[in-house]
Protein backbone atom coordinates (compact mmCIF):
# COMPACT_ATOMS: atom_id res chain seq x y z
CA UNK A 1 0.00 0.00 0.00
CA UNK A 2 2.87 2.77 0.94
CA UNK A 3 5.77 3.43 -1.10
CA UNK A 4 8.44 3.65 2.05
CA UNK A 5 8.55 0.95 5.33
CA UNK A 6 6.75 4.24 7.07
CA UNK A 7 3.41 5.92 5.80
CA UNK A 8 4.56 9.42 5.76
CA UNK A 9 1.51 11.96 6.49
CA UNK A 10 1.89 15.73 6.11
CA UNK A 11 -1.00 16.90 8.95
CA UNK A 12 -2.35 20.58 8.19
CA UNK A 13 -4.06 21.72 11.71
CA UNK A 14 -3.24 25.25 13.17
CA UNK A 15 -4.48 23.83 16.67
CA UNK A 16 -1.95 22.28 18.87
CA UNK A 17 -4.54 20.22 21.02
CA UNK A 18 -6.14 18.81 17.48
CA UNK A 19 -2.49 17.95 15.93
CA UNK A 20 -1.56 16.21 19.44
CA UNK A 21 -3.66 13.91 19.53
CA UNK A 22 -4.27 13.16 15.78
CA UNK A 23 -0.03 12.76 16.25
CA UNK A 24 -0.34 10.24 19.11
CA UNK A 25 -3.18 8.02 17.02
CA UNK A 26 -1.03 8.04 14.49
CA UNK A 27 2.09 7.13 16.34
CA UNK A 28 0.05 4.46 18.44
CA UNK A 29 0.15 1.99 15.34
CA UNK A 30 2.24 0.06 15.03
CA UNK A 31 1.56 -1.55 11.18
CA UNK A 32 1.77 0.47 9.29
CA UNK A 33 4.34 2.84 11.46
CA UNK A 34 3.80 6.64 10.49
CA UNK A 35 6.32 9.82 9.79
CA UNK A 36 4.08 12.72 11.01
CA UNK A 37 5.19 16.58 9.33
CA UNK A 38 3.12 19.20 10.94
CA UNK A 39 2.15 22.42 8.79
CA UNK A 40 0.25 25.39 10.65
CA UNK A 41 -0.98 27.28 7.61
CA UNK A 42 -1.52 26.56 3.78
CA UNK A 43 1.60 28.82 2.81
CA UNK A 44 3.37 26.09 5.02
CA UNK A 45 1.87 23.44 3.31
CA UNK A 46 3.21 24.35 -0.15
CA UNK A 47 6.69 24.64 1.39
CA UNK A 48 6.36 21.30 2.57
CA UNK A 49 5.47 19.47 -0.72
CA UNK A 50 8.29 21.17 -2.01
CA UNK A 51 10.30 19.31 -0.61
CA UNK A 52 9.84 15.22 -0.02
CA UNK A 53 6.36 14.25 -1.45
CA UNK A 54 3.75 12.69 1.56
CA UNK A 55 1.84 9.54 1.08
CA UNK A 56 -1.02 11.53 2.26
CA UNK A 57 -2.41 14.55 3.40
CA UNK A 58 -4.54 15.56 6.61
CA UNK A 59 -6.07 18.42 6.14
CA UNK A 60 -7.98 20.87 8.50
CA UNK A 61 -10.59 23.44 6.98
CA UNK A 62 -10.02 26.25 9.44
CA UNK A 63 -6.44 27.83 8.93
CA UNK A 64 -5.32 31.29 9.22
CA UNK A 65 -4.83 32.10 5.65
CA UNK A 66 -7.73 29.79 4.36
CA UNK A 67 -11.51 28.72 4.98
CA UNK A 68 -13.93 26.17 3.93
CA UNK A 69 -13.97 24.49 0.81
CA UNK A 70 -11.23 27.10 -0.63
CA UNK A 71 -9.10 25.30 2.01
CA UNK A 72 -9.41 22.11 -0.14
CA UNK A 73 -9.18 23.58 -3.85
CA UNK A 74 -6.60 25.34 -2.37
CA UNK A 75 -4.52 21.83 -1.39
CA UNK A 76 -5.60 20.42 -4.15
CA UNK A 77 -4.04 22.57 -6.45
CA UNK A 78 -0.71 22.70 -4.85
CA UNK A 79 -0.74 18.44 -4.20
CA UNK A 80 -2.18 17.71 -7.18
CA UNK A 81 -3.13 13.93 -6.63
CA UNK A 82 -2.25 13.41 -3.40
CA UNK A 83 -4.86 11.45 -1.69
CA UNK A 84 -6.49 13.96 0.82
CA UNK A 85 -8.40 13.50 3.76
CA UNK A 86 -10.91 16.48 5.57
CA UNK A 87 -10.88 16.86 9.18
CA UNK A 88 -13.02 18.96 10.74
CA UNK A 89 -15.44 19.90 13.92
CA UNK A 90 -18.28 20.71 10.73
CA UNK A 91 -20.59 17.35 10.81
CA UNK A 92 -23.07 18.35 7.56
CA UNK A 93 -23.76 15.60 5.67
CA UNK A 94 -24.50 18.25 2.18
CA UNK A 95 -20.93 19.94 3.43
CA UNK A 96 -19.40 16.79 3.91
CA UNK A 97 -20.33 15.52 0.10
CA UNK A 98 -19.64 19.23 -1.23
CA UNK A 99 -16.04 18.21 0.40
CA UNK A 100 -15.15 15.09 -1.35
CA UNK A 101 -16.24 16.93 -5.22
CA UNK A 102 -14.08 19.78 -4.38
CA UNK A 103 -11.48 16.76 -3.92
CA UNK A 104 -10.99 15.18 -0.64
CA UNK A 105 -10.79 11.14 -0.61
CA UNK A 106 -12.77 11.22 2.95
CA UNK A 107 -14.48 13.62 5.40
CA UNK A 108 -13.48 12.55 9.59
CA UNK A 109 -15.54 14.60 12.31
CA UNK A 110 -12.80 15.71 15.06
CA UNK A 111 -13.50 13.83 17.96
CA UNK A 112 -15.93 11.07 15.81
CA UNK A 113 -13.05 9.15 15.13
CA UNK A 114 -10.25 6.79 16.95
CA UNK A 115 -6.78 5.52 15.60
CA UNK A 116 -8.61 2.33 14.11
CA UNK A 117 -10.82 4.11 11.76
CA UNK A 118 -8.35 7.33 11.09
CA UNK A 119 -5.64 4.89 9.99
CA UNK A 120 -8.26 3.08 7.62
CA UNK A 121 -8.99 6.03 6.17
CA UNK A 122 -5.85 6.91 5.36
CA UNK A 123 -5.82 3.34 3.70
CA UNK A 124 -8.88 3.62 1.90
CA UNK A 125 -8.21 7.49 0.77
CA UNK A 126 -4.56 6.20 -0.88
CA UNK A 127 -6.61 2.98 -2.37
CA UNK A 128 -9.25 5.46 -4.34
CA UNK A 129 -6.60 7.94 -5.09
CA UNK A 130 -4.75 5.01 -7.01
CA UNK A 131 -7.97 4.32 -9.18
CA UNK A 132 -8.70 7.68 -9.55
CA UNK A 133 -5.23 7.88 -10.69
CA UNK A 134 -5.51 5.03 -12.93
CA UNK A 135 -8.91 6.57 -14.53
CA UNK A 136 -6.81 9.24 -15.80
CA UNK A 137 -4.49 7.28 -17.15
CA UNK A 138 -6.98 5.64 -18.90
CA UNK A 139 -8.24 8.58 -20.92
CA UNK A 140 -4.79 9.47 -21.68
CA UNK A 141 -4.54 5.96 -23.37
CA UNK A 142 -7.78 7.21 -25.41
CA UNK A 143 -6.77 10.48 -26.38
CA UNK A 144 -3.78 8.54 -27.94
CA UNK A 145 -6.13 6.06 -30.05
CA UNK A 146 -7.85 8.70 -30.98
CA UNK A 147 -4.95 9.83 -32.90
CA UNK A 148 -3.62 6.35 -33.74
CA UNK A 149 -4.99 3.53 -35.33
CA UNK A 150 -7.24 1.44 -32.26
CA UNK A 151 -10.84 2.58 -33.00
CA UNK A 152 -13.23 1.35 -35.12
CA UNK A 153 -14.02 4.10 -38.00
CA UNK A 154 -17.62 4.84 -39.31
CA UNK A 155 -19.05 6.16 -42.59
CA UNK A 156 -22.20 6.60 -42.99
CA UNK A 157 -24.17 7.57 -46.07
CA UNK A 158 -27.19 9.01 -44.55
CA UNK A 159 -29.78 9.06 -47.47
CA UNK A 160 -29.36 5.11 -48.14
CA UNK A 161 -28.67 4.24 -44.50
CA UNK A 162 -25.74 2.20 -45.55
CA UNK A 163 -23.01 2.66 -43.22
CA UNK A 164 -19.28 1.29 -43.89
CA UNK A 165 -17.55 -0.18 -40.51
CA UNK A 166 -13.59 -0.35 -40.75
CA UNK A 167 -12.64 -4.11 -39.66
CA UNK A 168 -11.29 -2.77 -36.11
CA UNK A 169 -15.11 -1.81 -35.44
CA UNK A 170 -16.16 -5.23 -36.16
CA UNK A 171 -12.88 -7.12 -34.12
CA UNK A 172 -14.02 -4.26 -30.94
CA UNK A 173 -17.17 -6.71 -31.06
CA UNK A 174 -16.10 -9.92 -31.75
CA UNK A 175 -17.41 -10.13 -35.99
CA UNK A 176 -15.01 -11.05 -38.69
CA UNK A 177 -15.57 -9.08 -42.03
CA UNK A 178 -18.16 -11.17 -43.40
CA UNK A 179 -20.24 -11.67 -40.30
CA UNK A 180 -21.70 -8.28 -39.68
CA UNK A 181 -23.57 -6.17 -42.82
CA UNK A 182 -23.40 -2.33 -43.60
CA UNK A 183 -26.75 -1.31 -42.98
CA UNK A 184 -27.47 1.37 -40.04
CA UNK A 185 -30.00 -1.51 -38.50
CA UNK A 186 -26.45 -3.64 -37.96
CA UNK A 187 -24.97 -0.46 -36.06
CA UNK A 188 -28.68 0.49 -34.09
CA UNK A 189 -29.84 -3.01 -33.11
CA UNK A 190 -26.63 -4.13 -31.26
CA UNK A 191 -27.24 -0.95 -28.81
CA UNK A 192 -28.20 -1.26 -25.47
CA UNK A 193 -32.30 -1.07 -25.52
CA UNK A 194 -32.11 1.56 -22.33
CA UNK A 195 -29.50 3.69 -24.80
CA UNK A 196 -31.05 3.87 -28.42
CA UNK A 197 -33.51 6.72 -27.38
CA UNK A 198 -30.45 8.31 -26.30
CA UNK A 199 -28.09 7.90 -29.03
CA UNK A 200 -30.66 8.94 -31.74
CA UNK A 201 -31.63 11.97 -29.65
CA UNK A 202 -28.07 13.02 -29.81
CA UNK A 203 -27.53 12.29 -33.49
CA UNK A 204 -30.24 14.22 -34.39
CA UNK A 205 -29.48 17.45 -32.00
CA UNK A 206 -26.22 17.54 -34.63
CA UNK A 207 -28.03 17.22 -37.81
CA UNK A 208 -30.16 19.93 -36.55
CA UNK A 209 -26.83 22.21 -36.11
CA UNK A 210 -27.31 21.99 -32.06
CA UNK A 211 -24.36 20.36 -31.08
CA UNK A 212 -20.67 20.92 -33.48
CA UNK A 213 -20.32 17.35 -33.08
CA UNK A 214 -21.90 14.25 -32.04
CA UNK A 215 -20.52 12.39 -28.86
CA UNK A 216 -22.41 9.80 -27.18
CA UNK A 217 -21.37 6.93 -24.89
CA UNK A 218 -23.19 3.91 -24.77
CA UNK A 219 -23.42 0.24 -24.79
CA UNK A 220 -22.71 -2.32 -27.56
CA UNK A 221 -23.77 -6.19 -27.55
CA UNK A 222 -20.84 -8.08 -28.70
CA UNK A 223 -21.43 -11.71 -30.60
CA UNK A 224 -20.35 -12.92 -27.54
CA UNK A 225 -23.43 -11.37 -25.70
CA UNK A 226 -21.31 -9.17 -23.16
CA UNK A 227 -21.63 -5.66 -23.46
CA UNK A 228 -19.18 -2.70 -24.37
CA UNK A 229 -19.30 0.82 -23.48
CA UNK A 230 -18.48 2.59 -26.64
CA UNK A 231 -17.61 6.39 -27.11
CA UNK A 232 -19.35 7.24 -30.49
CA UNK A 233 -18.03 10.19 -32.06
CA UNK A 234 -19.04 11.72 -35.24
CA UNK A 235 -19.49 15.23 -37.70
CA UNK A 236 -21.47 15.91 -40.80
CA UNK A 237 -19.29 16.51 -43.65
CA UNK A 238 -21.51 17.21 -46.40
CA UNK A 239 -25.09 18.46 -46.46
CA UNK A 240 -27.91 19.30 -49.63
CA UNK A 241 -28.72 22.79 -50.39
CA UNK A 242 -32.07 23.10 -48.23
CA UNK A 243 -28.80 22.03 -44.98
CA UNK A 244 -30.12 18.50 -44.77
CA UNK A 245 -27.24 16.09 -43.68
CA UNK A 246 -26.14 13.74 -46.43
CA UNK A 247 -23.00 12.02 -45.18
CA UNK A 248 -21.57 11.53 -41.74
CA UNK A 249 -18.45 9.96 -40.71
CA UNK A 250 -17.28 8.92 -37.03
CA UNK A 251 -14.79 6.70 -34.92
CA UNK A 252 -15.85 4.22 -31.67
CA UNK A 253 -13.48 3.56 -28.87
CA UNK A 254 -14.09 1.05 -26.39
CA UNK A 255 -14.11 2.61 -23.33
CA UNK A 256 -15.23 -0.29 -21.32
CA UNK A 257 -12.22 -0.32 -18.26
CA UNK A 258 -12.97 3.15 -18.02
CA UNK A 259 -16.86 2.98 -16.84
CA UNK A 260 -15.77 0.04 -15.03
CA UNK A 261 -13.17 1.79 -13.05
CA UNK A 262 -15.79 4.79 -12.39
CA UNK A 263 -18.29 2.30 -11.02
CA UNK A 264 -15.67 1.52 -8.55
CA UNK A 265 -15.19 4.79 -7.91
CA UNK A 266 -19.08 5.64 -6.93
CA UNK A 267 -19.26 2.73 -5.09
CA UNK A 268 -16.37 2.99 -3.05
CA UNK A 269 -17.43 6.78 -2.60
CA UNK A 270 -21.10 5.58 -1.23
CA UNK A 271 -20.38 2.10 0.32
CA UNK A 272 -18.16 1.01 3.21
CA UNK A 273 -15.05 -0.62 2.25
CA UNK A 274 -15.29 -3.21 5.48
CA UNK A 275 -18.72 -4.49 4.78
CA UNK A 276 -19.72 -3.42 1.20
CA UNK A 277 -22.85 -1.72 2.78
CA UNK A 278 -24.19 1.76 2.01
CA UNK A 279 -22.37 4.16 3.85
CA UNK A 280 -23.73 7.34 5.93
CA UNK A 281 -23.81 9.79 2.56
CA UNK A 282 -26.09 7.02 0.27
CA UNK A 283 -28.20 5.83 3.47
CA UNK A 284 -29.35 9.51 3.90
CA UNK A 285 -29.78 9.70 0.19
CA UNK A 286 -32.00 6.54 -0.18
CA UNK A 287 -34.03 7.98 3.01
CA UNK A 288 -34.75 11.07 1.73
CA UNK A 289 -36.02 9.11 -1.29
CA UNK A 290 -37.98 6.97 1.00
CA UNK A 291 -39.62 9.85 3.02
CA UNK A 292 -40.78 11.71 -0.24
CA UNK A 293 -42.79 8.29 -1.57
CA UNK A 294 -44.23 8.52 2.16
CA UNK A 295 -45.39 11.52 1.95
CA UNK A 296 -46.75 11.43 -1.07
CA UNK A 297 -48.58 8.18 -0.43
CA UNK A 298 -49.37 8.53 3.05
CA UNK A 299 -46.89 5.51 4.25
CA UNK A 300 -45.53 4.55 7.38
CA UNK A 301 -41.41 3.95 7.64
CA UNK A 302 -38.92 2.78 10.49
CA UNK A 303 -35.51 3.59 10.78
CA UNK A 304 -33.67 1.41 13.35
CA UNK A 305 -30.38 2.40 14.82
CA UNK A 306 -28.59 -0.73 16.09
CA UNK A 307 -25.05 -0.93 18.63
CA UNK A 308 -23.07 -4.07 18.74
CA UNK A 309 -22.68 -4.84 22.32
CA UNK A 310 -19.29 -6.60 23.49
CA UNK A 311 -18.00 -5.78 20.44
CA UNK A 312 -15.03 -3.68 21.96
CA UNK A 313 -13.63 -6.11 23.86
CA UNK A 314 -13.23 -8.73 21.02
CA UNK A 315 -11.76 -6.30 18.98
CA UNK A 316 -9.88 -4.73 21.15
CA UNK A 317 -8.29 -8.43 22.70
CA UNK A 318 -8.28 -10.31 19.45
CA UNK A 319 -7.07 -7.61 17.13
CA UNK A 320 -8.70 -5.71 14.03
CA UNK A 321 -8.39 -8.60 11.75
CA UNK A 322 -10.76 -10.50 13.49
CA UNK A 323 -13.29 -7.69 14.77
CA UNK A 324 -13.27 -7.00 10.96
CA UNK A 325 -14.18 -10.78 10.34
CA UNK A 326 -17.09 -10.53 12.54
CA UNK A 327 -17.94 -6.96 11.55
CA UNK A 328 -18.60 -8.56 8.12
CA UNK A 329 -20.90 -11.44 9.16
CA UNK A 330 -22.73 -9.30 11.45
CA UNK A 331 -23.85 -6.78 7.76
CA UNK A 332 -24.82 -10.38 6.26
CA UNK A 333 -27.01 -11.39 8.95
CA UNK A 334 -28.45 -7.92 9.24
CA UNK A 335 -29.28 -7.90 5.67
CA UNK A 336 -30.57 -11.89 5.82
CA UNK A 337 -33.12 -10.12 7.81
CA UNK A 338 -34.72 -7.45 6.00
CA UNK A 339 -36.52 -7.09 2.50
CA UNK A 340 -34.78 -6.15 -0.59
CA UNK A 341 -36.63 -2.78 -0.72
CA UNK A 342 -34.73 -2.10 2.58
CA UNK A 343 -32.04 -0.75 3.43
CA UNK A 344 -28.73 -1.84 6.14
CA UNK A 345 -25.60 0.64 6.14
CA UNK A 346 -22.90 1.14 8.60
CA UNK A 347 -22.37 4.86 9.73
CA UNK A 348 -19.51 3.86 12.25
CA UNK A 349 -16.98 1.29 14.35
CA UNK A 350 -20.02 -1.01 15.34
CA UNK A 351 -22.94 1.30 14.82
CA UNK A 352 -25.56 0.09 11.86
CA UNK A 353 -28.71 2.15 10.73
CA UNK A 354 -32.09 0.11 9.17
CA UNK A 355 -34.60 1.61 6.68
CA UNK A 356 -37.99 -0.32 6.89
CA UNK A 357 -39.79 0.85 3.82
CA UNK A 358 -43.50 0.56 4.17
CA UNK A 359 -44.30 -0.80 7.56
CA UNK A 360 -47.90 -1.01 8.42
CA UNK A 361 -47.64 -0.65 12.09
CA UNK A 362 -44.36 0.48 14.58
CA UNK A 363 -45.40 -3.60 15.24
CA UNK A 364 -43.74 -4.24 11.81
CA UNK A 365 -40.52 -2.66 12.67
CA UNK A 366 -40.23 -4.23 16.16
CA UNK A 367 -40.61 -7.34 14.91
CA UNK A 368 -37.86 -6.81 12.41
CA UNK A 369 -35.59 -5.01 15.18
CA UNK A 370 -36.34 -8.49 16.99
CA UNK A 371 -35.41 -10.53 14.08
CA UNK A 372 -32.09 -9.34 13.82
CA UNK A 373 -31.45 -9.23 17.31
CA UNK A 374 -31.79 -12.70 17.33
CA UNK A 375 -29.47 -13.06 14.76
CA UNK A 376 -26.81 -11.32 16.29
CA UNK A 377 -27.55 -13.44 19.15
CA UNK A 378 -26.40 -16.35 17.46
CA UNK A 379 -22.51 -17.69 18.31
CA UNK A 380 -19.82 -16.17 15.96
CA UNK A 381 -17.26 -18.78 14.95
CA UNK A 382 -14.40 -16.28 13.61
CA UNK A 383 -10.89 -17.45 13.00
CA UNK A 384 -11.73 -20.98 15.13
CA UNK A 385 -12.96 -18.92 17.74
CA UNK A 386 -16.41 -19.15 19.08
CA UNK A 387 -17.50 -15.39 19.66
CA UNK A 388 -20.66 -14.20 21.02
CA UNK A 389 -22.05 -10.39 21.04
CA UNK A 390 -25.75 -8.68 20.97
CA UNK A 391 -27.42 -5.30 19.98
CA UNK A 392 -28.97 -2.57 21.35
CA UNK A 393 -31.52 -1.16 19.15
CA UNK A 394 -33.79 2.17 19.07
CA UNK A 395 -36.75 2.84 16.83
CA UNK A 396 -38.18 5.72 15.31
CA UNK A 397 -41.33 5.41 12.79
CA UNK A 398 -42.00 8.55 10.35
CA UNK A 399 -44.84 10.03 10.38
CA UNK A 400 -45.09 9.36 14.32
CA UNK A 401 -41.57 10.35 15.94
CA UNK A 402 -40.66 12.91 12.98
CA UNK A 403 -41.01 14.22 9.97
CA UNK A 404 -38.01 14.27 8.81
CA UNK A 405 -34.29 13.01 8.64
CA UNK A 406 -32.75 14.78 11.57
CA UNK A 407 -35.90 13.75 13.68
CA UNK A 408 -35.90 10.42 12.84
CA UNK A 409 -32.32 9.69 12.82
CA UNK A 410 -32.06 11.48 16.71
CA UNK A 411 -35.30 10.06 17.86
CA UNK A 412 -34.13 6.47 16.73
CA UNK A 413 -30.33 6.92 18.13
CA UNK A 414 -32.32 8.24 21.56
CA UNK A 415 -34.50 5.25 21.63
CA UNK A 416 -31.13 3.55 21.01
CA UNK A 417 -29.50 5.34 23.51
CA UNK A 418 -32.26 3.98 25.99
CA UNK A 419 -32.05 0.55 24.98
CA UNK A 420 -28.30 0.69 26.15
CA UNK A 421 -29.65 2.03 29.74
CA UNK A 422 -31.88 -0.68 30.18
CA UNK A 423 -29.56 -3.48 30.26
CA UNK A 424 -28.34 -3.67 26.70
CA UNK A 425 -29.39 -6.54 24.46
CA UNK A 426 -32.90 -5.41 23.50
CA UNK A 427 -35.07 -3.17 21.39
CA UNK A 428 -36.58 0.52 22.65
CA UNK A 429 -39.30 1.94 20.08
CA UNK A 430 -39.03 5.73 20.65
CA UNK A 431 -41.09 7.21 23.23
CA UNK A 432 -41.75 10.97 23.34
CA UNK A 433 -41.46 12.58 26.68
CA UNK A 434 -45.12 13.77 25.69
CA UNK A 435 -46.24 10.96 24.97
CA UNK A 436 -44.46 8.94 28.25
CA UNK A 437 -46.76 11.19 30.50
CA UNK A 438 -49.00 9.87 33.16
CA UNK A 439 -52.45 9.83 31.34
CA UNK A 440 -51.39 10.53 27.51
């Protein structure tokens, strides 16, 4: 993962309490070991990459001689594509995705986060740096087939509809010469049925002088029956007197490793890497998607907000690797429990969040809440040990304990928060201190 025996981390924090003890996570690891340089300002910064180039760089938003996102454009522009990591006492979701487009690999809340999940962020923000890096490299390889000899070339008469494919167009699908004819309806039927509206919409935006020239991306059924992302390029070159377009000419390039390396990319950027469940950012997303179908058809959801209890200890006595291990099974059992239409995500260490589309009664969700209790309940065997753990978890239904995200989400971590007081190992639908009087 690091290019030196030592991860070396250039920390940008202008408060001496913050850089302390981000230093003394740091130096508490042990694998990998860290070389900490401390920079007090953005004009320090730059004189740091100057010299010896970081592995990474921790960088705090409120500096004397820059603000906000600036702070990040700002690093960005003088590290280039140095994987960058956001901390901050700000905890906005909207700010905290505003953060990684302006350029930061990851967004940590000062005091949200320990050694354990600082130092896998620094893993994870070097890991999507690298295919970030390796996406650009990619369209550097196209821009140079572009001008070479790799794509597949076009002509097409547009009057007859007969269009003439070079033999590298046919190969970039798997067709010898003779196997694939020159009509237009041997270019248009091998497209992707969710694309053609697309691609024909964009053809005809140039022939109506919209657009200089046509570029479309899309998907290509090869004989083999996989599919290829194509970039489809093209330009008039002769038209009739009344402007109609008579003949058209074009090149494709296969740009499949590229949109396969960008779905990586949006995943990564909305899923945990641990547990390949929907992080904090897509969870909110997908509830806020949820809450607009309820409101428009007058539906009842739960969101559940679930602690692993005993978890600590294991991890902390048996090490990471296998407090990962179980970390892992306990998202699959979660998930075994719930509908497909649901939703499980981890927002932190050992802390999972549930959206229950549709429930018909608070009933519903408790029952669910119940069913994966149970599983959790269930012996661990992880790495030949038998391991056992259980959940708190806390309930809050929309429309009755909030309206809302923020109301839900607090009202469900309070009920939480209760089930934890009460002896741990159960399930607490949220109560409202109105509703918990003496004759409500």
């Amino acid at each position: 993962m690091f290019r030196n025996p030592a991860c070396r981390v250039l920390l940008v924090e202008d408060d001496a309490g913050d850089a302390s003890l981000v230093r003394q996570m740091l130096r508490a690891n042990a694998d990998p070991r860290f070389e900490i340089a401390l920079a007090g300002t953005l004009a320090e910064m730059r004189e740091r990459l100057s010299g010896a180039t970081p592995d990474v760089l921790l960088l705090d938003l409120s500096l004397p001689d820059s603000q906000g996102l600036e702070t990040i454009h700002a690093a960005r522009r003088a590290a280039n594509a140095l994987p960058l990591i956001v901390l901050t006492g700000y905890d906005d979701t909207e700010f905290a995705l505003k953060s990684l487009d302006a350029g930061a690999q990851d967004y940590l809340v000062k005091g949200a986060f320990n050694t354990d999940g600082l130092v896998r962020a620094i893993r994870y923000a070097i890991g999507r740096a690298r295919l970030e890096q390796r996406v650009h490299d990619a369209e550097e390889r196209w821009r140079f087939a572009l001008e070479g000899s790799g794509d597949g070339v076009w002509d097409w008469s547009v009057p007859s509809g007969e269009v003439q494919f070079s033999q590298r167009w046919k190969e970039m699908i798997g067709y010898s010469e003779d196997e694939i004819g020159d009509k237009l309806d041997e270019w248009e039927k091998r497209i992707h049925p969710d694309d053609r509206a697309r691609v024909k919409a964009d053809v005809q935006a140039h022939f109506d002088g919209k657009t200089a020239t046509y570029i479309n991306e899309h998907r290509v059924c090869c004989k083999n029956g996989e599919w290829k992302w194509i970039l489809d390029r093209g330009k008039v070159v002769s038209r009739d007197v009344a402007g109609k377009p008579l003949r058209m000419i074009g090149l494709h390039t296969d740009i499949t490793e590229r949109k396969h390396i960008e779905e990586r990319i949006r995943h990564m950027a909305q899923h945990d890497t641990l547990t390949d469940l929907p992080n904090r950012a897509l969870f909110s997303d997908r509830l806020q998607q949820a809450l607009a179908v309820a409101k428009r058809d007058q539906l009842r959801l739960a969101v559940l907000y679930i602690d692993l209890d005993k978890f600590k200890p294991i991890n902390d006595s048996l090490g990471h690797d296998v407090g990962d291990l179980m970390l892992k099974e306990v998202a699959q059992r979660m998930q075994a429990c719930v509908r497909e239409s649901d939703t499980v995500a981890r927002i932190g260490g050992d802390e999972f969040v549930v959206l229950l589309r549709n429930v018909e009664t608070p009933d519903d969700a408790v029952r669910v809440a119940e069913k994966i209790r149970f599983a959790l309940n269930q012996p661990f065997d992880i790495a030949g040990r038998t391991l056992n753990i259980s959940s708190s978890t806390g309930i809050a239904i929309y429309p009755d304990h909030g309206s809302n995200e923020i109301e839900l989400s607090k009202n469900a971590d309070m009920a939480m928060y209760t089930a934890k007081q009460s002896g741990r190992d159960n399930v607490k639908l949220f109560v409202s201190e109105r509703d918990s009087m003496p004759g409500c």
